[in-house]
C-alpha atoms as a PDB file:
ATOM      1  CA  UNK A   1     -35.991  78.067  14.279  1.00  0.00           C
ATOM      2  CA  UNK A   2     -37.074  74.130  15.291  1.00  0.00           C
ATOM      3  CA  UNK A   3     -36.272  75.030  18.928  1.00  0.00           C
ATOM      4  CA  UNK A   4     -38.682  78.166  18.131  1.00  0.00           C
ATOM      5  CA  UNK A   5     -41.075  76.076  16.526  1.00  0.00           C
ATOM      6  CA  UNK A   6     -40.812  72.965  19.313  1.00  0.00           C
ATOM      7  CA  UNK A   7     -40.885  75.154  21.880  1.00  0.00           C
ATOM      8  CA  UNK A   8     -44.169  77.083  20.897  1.00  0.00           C
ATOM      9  CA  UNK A   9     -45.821  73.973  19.786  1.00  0.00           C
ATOM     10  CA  UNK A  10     -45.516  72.131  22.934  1.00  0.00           C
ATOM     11  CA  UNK A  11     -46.547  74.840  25.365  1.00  0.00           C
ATOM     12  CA  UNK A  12     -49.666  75.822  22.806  1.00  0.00           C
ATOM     13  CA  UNK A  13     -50.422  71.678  23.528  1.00  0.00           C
ATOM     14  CA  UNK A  14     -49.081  71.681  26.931  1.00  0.00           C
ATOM     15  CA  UNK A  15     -51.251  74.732  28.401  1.00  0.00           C
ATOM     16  CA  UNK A  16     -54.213  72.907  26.840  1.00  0.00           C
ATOM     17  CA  UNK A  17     -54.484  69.188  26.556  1.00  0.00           C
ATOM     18  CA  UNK A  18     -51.959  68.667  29.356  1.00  0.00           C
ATOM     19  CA  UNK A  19     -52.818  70.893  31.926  1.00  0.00           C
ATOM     20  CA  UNK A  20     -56.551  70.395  31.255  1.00  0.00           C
ATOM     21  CA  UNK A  21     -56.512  67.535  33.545  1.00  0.00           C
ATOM     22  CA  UNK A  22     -55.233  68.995  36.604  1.00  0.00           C
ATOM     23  CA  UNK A  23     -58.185  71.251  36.775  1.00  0.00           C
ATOM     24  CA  UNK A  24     -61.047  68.911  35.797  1.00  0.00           C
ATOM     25  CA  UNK A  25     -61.796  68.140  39.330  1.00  0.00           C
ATOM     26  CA  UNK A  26     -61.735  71.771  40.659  1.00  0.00           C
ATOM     27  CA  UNK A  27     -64.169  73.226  37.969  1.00  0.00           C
ATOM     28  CA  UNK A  28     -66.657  70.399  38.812  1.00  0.00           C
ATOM     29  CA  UNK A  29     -66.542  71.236  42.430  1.00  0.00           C
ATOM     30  CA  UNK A  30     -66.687  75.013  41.885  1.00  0.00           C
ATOM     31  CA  UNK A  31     -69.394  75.262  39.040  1.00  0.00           C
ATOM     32  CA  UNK A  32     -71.292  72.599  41.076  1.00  0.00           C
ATOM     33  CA  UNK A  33     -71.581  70.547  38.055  1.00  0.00           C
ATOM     34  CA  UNK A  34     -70.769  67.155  36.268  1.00  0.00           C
ATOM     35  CA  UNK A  35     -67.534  65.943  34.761  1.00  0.00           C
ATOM     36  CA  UNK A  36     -69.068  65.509  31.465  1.00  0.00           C
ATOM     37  CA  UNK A  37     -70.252  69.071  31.118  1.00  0.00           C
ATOM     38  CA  UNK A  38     -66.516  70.132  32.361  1.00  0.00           C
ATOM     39  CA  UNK A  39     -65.041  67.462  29.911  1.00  0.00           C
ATOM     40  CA  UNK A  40     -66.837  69.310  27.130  1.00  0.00           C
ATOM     41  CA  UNK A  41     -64.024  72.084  26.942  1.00  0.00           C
ATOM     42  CA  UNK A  42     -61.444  69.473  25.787  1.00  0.00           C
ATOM     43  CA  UNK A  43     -63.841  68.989  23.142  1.00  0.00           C
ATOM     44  CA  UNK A  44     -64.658  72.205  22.032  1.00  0.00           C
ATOM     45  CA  UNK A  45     -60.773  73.380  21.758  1.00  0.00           C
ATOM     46  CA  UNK A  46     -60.471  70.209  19.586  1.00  0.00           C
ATOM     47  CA  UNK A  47     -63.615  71.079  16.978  1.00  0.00           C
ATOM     48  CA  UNK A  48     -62.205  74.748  17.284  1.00  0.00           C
ATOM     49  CA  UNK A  49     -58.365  73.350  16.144  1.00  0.00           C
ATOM     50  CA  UNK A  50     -60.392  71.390  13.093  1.00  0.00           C
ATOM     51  CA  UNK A  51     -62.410  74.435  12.357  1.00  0.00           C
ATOM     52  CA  UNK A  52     -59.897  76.964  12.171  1.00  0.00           C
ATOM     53  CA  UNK A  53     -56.916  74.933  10.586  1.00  0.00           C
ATOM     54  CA  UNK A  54     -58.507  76.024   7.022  1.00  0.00           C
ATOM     55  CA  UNK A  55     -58.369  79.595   8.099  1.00  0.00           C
ATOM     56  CA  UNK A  56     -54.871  79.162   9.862  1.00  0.00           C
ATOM     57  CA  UNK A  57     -53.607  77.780   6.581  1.00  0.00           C
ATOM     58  CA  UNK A  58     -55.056  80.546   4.520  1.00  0.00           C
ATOM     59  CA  UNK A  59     -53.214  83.178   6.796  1.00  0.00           C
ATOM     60  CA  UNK A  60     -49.790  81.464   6.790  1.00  0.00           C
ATOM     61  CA  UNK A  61     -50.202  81.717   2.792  1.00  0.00           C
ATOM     62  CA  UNK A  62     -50.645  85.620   3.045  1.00  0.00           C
ATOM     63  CA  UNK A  63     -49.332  86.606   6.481  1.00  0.00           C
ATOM     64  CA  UNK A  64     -45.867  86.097   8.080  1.00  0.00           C
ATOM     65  CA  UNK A  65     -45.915  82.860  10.350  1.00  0.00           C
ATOM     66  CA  UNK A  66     -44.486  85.185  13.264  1.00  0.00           C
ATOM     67  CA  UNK A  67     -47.907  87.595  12.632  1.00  0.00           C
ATOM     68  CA  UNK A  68     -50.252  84.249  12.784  1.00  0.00           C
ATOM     69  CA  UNK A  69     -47.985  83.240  15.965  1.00  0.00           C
ATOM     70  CA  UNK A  70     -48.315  86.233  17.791  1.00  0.00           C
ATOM     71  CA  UNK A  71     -52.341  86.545  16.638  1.00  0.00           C
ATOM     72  CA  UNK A  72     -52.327  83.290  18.360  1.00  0.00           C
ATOM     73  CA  UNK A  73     -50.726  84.300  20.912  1.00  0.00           C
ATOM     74  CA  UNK A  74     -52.713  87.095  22.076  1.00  0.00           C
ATOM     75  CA  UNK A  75     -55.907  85.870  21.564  1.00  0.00           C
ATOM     76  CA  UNK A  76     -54.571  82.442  23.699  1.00  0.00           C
ATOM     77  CA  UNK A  77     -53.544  85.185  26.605  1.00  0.00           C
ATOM     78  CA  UNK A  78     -56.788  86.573  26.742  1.00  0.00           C
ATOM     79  CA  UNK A  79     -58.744  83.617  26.504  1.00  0.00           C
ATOM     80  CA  UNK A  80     -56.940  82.141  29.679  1.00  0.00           C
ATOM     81  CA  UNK A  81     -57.429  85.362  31.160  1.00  0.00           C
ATOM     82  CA  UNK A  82     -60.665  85.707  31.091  1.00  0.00           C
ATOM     83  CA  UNK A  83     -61.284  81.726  31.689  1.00  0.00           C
ATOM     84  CA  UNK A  84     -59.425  82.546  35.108  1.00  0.00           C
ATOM     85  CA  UNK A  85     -62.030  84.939  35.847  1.00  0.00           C
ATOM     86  CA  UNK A  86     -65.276  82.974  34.769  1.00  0.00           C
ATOM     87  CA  UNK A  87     -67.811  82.957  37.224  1.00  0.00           C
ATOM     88  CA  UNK A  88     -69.763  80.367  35.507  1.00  0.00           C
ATOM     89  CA  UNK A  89     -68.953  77.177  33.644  1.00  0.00           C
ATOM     90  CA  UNK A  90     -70.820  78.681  30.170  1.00  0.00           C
ATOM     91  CA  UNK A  91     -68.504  81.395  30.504  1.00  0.00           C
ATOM     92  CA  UNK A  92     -65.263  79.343  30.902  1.00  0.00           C
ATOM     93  CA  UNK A  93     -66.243  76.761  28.256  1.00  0.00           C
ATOM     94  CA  UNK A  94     -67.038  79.561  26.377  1.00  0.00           C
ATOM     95  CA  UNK A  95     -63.385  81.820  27.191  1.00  0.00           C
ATOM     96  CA  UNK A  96     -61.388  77.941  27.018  1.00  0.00           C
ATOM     97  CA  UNK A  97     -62.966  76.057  24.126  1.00  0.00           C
ATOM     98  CA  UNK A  98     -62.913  79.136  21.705  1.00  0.00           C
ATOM     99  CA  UNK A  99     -60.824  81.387  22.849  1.00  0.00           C
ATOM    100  CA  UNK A 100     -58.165  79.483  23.391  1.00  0.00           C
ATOM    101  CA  UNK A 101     -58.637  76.639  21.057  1.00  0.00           C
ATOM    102  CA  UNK A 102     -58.751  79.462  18.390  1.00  0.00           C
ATOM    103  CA  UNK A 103     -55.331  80.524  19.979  1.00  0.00           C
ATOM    104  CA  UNK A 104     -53.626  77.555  19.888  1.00  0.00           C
ATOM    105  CA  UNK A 105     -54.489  76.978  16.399  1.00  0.00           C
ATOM    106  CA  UNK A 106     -52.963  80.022  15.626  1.00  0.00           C
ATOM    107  CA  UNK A 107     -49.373  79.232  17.599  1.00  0.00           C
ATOM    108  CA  UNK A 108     -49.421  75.205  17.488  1.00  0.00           C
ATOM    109  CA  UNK A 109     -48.761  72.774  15.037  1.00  0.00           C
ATOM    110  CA  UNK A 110     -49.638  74.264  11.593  1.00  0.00           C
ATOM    111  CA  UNK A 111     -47.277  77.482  12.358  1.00  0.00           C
ATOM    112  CA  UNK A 112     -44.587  75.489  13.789  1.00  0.00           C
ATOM    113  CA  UNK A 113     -44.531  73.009  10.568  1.00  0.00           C
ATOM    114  CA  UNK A 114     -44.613  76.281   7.823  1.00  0.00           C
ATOM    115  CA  UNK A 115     -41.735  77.402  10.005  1.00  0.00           C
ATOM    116  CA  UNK A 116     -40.184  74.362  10.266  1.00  0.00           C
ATOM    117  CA  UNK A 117     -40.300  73.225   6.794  1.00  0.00           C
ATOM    118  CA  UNK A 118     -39.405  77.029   5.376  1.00  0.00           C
ATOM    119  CA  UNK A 119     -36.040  77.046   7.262  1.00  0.00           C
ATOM    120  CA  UNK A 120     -35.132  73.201   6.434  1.00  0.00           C
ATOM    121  CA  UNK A 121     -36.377  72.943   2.746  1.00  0.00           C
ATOM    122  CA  UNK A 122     -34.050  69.533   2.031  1.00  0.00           C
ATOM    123  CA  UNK A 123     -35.421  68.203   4.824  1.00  0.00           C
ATOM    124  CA  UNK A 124     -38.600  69.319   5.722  1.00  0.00           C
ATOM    125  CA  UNK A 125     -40.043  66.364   6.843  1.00  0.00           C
ATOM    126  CA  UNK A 126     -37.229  65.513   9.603  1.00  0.00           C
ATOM    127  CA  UNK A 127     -37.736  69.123  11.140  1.00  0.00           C
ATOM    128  CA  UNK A 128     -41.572  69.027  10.956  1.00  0.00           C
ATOM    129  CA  UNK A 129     -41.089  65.047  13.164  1.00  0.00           C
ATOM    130  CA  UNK A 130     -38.464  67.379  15.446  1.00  0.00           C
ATOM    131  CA  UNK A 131     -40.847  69.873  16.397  1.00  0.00           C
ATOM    132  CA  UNK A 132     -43.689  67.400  16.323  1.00  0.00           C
ATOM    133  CA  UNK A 133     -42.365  65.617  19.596  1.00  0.00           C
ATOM    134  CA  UNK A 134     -45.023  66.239  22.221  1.00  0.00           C
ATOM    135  CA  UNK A 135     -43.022  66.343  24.918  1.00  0.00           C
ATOM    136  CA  UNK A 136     -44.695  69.061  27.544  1.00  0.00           C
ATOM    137  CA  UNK A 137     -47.657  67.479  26.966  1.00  0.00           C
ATOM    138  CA  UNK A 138     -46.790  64.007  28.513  1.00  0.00           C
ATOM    139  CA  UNK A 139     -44.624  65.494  31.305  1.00  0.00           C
ATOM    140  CA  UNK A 140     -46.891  67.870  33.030  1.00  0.00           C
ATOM    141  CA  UNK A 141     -49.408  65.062  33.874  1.00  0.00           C
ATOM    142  CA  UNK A 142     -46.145  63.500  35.579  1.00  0.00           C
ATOM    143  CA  UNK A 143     -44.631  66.304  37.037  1.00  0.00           C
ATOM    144  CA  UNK A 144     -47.555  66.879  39.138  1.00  0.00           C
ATOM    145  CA  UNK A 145     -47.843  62.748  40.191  1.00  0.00           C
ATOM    146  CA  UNK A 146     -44.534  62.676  41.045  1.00  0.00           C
ATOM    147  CA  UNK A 147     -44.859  66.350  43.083  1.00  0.00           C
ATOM    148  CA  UNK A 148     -47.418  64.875  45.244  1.00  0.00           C
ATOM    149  CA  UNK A 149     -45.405  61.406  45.840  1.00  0.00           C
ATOM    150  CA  UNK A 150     -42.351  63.176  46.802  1.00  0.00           C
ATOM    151  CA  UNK A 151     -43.882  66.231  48.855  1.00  0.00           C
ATOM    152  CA  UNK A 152     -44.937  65.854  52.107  1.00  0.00           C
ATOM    153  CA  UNK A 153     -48.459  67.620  51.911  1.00  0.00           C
ATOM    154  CA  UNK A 154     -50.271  68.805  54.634  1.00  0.00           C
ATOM    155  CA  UNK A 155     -53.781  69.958  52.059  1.00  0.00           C
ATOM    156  CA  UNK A 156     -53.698  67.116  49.887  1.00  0.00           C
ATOM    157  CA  UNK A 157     -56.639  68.612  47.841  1.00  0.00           C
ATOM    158  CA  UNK A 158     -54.272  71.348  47.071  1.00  0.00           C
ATOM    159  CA  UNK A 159     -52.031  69.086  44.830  1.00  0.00           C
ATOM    160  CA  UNK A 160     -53.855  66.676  43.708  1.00  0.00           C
ATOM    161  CA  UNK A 161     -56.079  68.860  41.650  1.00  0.00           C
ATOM    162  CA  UNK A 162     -55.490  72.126  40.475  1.00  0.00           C
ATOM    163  CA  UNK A 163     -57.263  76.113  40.503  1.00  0.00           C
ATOM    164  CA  UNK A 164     -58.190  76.637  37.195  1.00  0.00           C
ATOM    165  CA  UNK A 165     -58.006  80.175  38.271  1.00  0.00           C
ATOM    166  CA  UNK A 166     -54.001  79.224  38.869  1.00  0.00           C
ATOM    167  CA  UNK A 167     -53.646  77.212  36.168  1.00  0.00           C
ATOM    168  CA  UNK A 168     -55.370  79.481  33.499  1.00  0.00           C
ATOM    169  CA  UNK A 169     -53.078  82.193  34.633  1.00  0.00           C
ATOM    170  CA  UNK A 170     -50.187  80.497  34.360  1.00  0.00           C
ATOM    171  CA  UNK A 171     -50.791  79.705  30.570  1.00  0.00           C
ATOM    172  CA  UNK A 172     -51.517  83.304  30.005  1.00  0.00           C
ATOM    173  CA  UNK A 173     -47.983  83.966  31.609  1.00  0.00           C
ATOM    174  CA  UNK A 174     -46.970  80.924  28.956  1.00  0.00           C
ATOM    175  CA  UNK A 175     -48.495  82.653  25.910  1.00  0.00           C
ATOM    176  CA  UNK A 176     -46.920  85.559  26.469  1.00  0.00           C
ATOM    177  CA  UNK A 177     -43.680  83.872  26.710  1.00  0.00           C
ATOM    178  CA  UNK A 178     -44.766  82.595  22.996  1.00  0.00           C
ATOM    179  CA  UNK A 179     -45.644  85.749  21.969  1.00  0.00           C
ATOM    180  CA  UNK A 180     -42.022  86.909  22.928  1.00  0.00           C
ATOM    181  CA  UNK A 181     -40.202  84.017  21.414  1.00  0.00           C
ATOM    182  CA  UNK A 182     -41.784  84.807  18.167  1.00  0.00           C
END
């Protein structure tokens, strides 16, 4: 259950926070618009996590944590989904900052720690840290530096920033994964 727990945690923060990054650039150049307008969907997934923690925590109380997971899950899916297919930059903030941030709420760490703590209950504090170690969230930032050292690349654009079409699909394919785990 912690490698359950770590495992859906980090890709919930990985698919997010971490990948959000790689396709900052892209979305300004497609959308034709600034970085700070782009930069707002890191925002809005964050007020969204703080917004519906309350509600998450209010579920977990009545609902199985594998039900809130997979609720999570789902709705993650489909807000990547649709983000892929935004045609606008009100519509992708709109599919990634509540969508999603709703999503991850619902799979991340609040989930994770009920689950955690529920299968460890003489140490539920050392399996909450366990499952608290954000490591997918550090290493796909370097994965993708140290792709484009060690690559020879003829489109540098290519790898040095990302398709948020690609990526968003991707973490669709990743929340499904969660959805299966659960």
């Amino acid at each position: 259950m912690l490698l359950t727990g770590f495992t859906t945690q980090n890709l919930a923060m990985a698919t997010t926070f971490g990948a959000y990054g790689l396709i900052v650039a892209t979305l300004t150049r497609e959308f034709q618009t600034s970085n700070s307008l782009v930069a707002l969907g890191l925002g809005m997934i964050s007020l969204c996590v703080g917004l519906a923690a309350p509600v998450v925590g209010m579920l977990l109380d009545r609902w199985s944590v594998r039900s809130v997971m997979l609720l999570g899950a789902l709705t993650a899916a489909i807000g990547f989904i649709t983000a892929a297919q935004a045609q606008s930059i009100a519509v992708f903030l709109f599919c990634f900052g509540l969508l999603v941030g709703l999503g991850i709420t619902f799979v991340g760490p609040l989930p994770s720690a009920k689950l955690a703590g529920g299968w460890f209950p003489q140490a539920p504090g050392k399996a909450i840290g366990f499952i608290g170690i954000a490591l997918l969230i550090r290493s796909l930032p370097l994965t993708r530096r140290t792709a484009c050292k060690v690559m020879p690349v003829r489109r540098p654009i290519a790898v040095q920033t990302a398709s948020h079409r690609d990526v968003c699909g991707r973490s669709a394919c990743l929340a499904d994964c969660c959805s299966r785990a659960v």
